[in-house]
N, C-alpha and C. Protein backbone atom coordinates (compact mmCIF):
# COMPACT_ATOMS: atom_id res chain seq x y z
N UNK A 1 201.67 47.23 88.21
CA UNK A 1 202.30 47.94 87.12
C UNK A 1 201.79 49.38 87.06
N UNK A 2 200.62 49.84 87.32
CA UNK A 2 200.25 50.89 87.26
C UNK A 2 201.05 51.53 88.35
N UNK A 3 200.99 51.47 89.53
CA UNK A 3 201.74 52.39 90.22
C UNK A 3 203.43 52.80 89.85
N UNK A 4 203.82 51.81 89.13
CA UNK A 4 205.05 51.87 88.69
C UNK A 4 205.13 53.05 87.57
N UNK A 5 203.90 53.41 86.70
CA UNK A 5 203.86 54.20 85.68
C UNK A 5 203.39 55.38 86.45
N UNK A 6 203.05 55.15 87.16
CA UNK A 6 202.39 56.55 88.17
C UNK A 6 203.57 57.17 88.67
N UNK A 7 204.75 56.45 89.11
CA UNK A 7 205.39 57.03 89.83
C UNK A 7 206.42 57.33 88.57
N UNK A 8 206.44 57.03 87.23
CA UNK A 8 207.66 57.07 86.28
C UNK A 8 206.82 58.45 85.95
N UNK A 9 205.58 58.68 85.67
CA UNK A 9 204.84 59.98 85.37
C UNK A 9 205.38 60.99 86.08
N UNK A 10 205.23 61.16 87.34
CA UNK A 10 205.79 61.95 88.46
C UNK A 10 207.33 62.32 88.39
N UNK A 11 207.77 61.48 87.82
CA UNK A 11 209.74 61.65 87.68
C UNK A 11 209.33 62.58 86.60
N UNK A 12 208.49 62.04 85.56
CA UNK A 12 208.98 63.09 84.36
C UNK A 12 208.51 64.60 84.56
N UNK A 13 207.74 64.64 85.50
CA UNK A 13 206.95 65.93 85.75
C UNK A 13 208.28 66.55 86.77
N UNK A 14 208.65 66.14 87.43
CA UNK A 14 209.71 66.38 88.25
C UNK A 14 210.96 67.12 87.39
N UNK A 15 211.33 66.33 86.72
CA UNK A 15 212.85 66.56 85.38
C UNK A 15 212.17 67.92 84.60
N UNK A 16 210.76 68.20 84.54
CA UNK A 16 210.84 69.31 84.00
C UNK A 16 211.11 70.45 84.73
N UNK A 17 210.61 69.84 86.29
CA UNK A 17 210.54 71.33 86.79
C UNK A 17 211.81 71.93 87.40
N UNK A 18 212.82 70.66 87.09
CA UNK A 18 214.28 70.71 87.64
C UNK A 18 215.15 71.28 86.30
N UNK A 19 214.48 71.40 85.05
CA UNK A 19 215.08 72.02 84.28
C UNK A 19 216.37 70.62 83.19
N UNK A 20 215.33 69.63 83.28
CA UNK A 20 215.83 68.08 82.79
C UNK A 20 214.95 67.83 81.75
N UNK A 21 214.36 68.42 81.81
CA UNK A 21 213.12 68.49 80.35
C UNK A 21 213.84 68.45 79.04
N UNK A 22 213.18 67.57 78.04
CA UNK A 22 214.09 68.12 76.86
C UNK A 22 215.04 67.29 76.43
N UNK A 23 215.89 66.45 77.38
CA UNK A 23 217.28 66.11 77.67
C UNK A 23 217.33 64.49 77.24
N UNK A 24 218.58 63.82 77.22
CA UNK A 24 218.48 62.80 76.66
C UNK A 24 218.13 61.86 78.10
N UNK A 25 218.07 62.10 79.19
CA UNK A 25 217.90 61.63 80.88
C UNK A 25 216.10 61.24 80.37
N UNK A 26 215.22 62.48 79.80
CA UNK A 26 214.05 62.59 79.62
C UNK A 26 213.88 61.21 78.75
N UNK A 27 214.39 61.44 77.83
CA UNK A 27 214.00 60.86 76.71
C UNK A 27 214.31 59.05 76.73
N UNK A 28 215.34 59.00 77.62
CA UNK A 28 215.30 57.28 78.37
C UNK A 28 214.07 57.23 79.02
N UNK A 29 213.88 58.42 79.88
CA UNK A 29 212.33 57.68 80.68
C UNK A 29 211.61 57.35 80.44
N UNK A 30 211.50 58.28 79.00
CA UNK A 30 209.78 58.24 78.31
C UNK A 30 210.05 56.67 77.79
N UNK A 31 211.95 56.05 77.32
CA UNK A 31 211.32 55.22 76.89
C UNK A 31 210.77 54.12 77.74
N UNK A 32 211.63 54.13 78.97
CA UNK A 32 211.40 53.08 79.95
C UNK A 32 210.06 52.80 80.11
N UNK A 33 209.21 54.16 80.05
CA UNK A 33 207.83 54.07 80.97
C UNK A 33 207.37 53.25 79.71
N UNK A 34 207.39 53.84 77.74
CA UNK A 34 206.46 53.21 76.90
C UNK A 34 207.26 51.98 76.99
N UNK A 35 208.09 51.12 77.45
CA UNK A 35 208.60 49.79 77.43
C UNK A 35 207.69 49.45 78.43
N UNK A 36 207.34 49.79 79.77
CA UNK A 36 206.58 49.29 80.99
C UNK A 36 205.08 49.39 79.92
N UNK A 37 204.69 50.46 79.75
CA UNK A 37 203.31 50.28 79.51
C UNK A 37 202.54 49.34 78.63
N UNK A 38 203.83 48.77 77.90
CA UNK A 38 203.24 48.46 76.34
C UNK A 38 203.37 46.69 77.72
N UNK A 39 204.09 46.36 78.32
CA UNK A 39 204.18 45.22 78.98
C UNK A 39 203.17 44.50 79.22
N UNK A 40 202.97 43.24 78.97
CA UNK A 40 201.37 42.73 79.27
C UNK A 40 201.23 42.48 80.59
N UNK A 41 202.65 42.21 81.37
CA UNK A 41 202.92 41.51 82.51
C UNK A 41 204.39 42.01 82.94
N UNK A 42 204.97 41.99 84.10
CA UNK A 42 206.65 42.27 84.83
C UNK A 42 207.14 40.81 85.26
N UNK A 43 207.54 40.03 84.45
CA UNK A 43 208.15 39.07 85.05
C UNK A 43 209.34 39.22 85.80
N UNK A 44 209.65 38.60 87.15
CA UNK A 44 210.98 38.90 87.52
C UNK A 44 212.15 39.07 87.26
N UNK A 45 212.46 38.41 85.62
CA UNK A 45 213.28 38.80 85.34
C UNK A 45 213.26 40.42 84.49
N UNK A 46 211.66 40.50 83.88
CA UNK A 46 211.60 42.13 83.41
C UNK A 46 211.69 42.78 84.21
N UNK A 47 211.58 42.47 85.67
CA UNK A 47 211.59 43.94 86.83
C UNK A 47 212.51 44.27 86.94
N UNK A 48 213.32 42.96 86.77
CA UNK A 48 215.17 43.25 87.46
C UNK A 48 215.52 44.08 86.00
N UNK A 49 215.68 43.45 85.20
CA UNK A 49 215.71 44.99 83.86
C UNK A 49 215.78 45.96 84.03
N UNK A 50 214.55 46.69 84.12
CA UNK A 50 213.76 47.63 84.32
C UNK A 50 214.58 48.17 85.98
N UNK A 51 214.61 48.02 86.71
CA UNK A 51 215.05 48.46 88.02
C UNK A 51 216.22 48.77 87.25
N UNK A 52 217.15 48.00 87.03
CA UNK A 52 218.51 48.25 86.37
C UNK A 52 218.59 49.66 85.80
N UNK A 53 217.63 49.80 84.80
CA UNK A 53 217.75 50.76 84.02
C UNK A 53 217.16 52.05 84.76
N UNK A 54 216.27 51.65 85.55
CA UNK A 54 215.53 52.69 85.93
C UNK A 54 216.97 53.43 87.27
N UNK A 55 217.74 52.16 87.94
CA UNK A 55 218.67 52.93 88.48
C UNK A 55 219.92 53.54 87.82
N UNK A 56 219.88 53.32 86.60
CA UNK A 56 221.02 53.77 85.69
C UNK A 56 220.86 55.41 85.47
N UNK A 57 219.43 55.78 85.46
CA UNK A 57 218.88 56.78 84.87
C UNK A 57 219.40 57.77 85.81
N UNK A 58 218.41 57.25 87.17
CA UNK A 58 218.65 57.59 88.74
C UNK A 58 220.04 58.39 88.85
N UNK A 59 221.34 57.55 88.87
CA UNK A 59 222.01 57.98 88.79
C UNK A 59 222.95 59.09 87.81
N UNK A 60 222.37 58.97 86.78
CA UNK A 60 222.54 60.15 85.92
C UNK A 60 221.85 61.43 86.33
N UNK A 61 221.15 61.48 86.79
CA UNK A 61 220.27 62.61 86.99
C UNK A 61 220.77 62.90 88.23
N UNK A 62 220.87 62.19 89.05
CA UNK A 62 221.85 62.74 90.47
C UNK A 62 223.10 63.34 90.01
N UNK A 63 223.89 62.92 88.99
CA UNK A 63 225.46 63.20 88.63
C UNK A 63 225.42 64.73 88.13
N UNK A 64 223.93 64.67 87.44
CA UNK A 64 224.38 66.07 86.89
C UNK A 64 223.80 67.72 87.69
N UNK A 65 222.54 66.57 88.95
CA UNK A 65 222.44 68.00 89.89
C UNK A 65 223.65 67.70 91.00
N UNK A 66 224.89 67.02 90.91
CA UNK A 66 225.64 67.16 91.35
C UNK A 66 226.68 67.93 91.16
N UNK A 67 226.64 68.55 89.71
CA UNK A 67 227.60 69.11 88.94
C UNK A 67 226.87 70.68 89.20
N UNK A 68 225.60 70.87 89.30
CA UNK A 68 225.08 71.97 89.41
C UNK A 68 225.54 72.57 90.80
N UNK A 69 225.25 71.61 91.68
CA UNK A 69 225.19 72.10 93.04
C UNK A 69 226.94 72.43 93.42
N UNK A 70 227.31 73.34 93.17
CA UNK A 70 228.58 74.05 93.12
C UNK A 70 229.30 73.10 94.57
N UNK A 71 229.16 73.40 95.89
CA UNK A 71 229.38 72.70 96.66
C UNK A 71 229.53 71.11 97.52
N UNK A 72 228.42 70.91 96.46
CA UNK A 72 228.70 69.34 96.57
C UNK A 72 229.83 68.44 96.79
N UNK A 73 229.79 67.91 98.07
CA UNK A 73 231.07 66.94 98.46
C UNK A 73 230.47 65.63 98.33
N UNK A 74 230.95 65.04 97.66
CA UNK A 74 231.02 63.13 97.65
C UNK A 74 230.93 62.49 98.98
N UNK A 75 230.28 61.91 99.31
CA UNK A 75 230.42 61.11 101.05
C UNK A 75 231.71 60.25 100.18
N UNK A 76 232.67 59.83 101.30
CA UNK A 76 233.39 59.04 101.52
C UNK A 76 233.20 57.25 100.95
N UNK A 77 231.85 56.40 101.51
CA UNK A 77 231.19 55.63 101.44
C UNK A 77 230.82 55.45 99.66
N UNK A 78 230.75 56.90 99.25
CA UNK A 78 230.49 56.45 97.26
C UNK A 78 231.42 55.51 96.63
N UNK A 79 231.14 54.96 95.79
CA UNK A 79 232.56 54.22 95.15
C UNK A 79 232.12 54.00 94.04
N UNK A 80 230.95 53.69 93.35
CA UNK A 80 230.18 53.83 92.07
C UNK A 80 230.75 54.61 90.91
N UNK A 81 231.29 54.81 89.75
CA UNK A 81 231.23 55.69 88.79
C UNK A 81 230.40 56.04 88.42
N UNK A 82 230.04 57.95 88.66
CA UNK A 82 228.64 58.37 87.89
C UNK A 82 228.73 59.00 86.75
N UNK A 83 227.91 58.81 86.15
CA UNK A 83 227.69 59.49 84.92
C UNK A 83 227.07 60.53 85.05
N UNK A 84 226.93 61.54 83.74
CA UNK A 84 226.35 62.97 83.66
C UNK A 84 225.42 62.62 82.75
N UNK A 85 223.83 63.11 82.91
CA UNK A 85 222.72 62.77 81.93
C UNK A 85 223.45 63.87 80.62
């Protein structure tokens, strides 16, 4: 579990320096991570949760430096609906 908060630390340090700071993308993480931390234990079914959400986020935050990045083409292979954080 700790490395899992280590690496949710690092995202949030990341979102600031990408200019995601602030944002409601942020403000899921922080809660995800205080949902992980407060955890006594990850049962398999809390990981699968947690992954869920944690790829929900994922993809928000891709959607919207996708919207930034003026040029951005979609691969072919996408088929997912993304959202904008």
């Amino acid at each position: 579990m700790e490395q899992v908060l280590i690496g949710l630390d690092q995202a949030l340090h990341h979102l600031t320096h990408v200019g995601l700071g602030k944002t409601p993308v942020e403000a899921e993480l922080l809660r995800l991570h205080d949902r992980i931390r407060q955890s006594k234990e990850l049962s398999p079914a809390l990981r699968d949760e947690y992954a869920n959400q944690l790829g929900s986020i994922i993809d928000r935050i891709g959607a919207t430096v996708e919207v930034a990045q003026g040029d951005f083409q979609v691969p072919p292979h996408w088929t997912r609906i993304r959202e904008r954080a």
